[in-house]
C-alpha atoms as a PDB file:
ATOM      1  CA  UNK A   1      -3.193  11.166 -14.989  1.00  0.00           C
ATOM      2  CA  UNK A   2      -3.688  12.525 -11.679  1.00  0.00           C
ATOM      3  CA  UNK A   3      -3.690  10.365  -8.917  1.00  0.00           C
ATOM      4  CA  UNK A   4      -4.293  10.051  -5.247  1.00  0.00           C
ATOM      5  CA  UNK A   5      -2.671   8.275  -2.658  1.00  0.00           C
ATOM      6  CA  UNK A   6      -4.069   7.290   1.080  1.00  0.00           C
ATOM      7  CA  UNK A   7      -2.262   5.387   3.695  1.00  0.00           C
ATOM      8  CA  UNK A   8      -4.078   2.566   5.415  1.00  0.00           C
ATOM      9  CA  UNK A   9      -4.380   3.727   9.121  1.00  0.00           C
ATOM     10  CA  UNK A  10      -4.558  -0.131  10.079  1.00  0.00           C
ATOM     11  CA  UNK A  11      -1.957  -1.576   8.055  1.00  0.00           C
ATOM     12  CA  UNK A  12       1.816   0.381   7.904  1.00  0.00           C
ATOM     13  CA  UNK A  13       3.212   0.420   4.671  1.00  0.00           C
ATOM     14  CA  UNK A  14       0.050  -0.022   2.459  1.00  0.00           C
ATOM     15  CA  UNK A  15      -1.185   2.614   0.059  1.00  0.00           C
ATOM     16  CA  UNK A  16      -4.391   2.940  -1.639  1.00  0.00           C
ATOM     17  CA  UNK A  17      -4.195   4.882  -4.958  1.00  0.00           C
ATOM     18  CA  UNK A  18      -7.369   6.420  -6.241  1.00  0.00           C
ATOM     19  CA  UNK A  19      -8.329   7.968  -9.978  1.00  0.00           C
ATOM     20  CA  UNK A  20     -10.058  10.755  -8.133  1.00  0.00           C
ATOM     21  CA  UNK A  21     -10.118  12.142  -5.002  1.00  0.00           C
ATOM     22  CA  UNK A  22     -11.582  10.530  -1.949  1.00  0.00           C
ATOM     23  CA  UNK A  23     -13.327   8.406  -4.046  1.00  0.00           C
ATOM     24  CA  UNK A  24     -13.502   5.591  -1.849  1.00  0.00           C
ATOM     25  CA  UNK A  25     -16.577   3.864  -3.023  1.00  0.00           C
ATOM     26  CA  UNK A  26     -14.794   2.140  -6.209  1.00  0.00           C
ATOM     27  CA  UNK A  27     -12.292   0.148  -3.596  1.00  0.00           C
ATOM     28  CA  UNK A  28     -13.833  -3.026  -2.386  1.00  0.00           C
ATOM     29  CA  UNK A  29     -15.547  -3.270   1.139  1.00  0.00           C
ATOM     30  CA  UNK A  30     -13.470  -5.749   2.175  1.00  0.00           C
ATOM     31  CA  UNK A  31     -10.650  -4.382   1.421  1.00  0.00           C
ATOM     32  CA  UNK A  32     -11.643  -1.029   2.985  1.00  0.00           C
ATOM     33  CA  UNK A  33     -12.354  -2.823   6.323  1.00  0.00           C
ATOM     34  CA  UNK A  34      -8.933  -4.553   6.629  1.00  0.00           C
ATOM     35  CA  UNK A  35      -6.928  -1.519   5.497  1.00  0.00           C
ATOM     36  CA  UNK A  36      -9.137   0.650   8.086  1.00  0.00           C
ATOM     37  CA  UNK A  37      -8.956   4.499   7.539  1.00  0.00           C
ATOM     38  CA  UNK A  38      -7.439   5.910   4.455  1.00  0.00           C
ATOM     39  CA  UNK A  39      -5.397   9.195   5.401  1.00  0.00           C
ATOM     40  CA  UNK A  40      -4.695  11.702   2.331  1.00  0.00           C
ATOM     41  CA  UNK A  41      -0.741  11.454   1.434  1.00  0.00           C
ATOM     42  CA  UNK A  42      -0.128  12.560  -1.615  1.00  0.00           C
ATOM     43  CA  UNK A  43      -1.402  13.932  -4.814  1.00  0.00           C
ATOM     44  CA  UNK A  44       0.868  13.044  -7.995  1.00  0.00           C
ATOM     45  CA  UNK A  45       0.244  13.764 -11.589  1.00  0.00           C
ATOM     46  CA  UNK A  46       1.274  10.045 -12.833  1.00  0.00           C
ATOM     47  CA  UNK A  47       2.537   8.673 -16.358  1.00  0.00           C
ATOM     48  CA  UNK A  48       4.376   5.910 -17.897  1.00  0.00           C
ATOM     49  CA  UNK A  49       7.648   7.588 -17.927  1.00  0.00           C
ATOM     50  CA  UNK A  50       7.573   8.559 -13.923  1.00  0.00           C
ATOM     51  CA  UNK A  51       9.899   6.393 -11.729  1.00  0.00           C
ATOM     52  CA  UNK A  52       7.844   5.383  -8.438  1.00  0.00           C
ATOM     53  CA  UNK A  53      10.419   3.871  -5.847  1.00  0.00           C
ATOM     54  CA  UNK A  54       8.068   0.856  -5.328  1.00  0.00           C
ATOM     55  CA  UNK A  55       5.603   0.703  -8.061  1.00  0.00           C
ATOM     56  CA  UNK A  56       5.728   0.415 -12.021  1.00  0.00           C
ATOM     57  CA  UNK A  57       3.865   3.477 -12.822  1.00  0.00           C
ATOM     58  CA  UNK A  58       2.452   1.687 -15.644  1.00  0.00           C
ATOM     59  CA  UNK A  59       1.081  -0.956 -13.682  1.00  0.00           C
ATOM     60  CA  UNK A  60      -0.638   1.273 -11.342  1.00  0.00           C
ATOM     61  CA  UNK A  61      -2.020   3.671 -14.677  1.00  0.00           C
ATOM     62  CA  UNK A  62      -3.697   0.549 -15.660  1.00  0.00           C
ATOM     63  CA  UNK A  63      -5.082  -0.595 -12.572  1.00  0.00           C
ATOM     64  CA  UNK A  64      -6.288   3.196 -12.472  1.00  0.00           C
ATOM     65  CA  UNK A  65      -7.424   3.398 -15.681  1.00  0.00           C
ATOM     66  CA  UNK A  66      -9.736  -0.425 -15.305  1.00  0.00           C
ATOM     67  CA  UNK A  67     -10.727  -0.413 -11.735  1.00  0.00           C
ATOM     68  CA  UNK A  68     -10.283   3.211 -10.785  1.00  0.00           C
ATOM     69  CA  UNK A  69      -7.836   1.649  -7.459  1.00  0.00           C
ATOM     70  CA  UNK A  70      -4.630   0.432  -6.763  1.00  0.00           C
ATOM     71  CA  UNK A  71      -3.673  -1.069  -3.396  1.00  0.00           C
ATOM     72  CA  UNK A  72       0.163  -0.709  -3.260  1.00  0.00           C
ATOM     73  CA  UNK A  73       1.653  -3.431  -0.449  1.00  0.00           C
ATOM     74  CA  UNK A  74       5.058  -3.047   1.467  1.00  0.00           C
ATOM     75  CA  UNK A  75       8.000  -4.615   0.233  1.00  0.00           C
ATOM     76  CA  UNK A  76       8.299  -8.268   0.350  1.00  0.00           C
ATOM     77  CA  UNK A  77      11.082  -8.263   2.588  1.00  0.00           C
ATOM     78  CA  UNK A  78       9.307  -6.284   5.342  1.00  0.00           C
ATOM     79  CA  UNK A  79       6.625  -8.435   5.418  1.00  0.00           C
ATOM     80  CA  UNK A  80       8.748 -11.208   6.661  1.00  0.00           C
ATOM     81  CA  UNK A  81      10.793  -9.722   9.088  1.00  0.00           C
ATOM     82  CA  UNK A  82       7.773  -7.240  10.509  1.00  0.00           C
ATOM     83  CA  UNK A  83       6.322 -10.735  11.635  1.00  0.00           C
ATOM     84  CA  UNK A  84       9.495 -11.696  13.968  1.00  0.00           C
ATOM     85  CA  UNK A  85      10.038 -10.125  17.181  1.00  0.00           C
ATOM     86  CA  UNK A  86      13.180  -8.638  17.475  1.00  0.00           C
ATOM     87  CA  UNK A  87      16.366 -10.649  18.497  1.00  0.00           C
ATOM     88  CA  UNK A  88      16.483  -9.758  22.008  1.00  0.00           C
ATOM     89  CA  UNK A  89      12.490 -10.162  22.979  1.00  0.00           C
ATOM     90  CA  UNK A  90      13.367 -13.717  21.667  1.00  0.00           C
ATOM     91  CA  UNK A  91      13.250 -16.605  24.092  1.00  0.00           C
ATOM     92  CA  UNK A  92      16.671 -18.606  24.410  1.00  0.00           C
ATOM     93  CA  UNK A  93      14.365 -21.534  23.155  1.00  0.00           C
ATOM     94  CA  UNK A  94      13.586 -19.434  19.792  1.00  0.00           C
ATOM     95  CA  UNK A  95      17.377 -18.522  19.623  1.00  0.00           C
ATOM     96  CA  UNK A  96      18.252 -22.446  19.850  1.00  0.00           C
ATOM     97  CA  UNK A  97      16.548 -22.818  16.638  1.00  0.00           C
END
């Protein structure tokens, strides 16, 4: 199948993959307004058998195939850490925890 993938201008690290290009109208409206502007990334002829360094390709066929979308979210362990300010804008109060 060929797919195509947008990165959310609003939110680093998540990816909106589409069943046809720029076809923006099957991905919810609320979900377009958080993730902002989509930007054009990639185009990638996808199958069971292709090795995605995040994704199962399978997973994201199917959500293709039923919903025409996939929204592809940063790794869990980014999340957590992109939400703490790094060690030395801490305050010695925040280190003393």
């Amino acid at each position: 199948m060929q797919c195509f993938v947008y990165a959310s201008t609003r939110k680093p690290g998540n990816y909106v993959w589409l069943a046809a290009r720029d076809e923006f109208s099957v991905v919810p409206e609320s979900l377009a307004r958080l993730l902002g502007e989509l930007r054009f990334v990639l185009e990638v002829q996808l199958d069971a058998q292709r090795r995605l360094p995040l994704e199962d390709a399978e997973v994201v066929l199917g959500h293709l195939r039923d919903q025409r979308w996939h929204l592809q979210l940063p790794p869990a362990e980014t999340l957590t850490t992109a939400s703490q300010p790094p060690y030395a804008e801490r305050t010695s109060a925040e280190r003393a925890r």
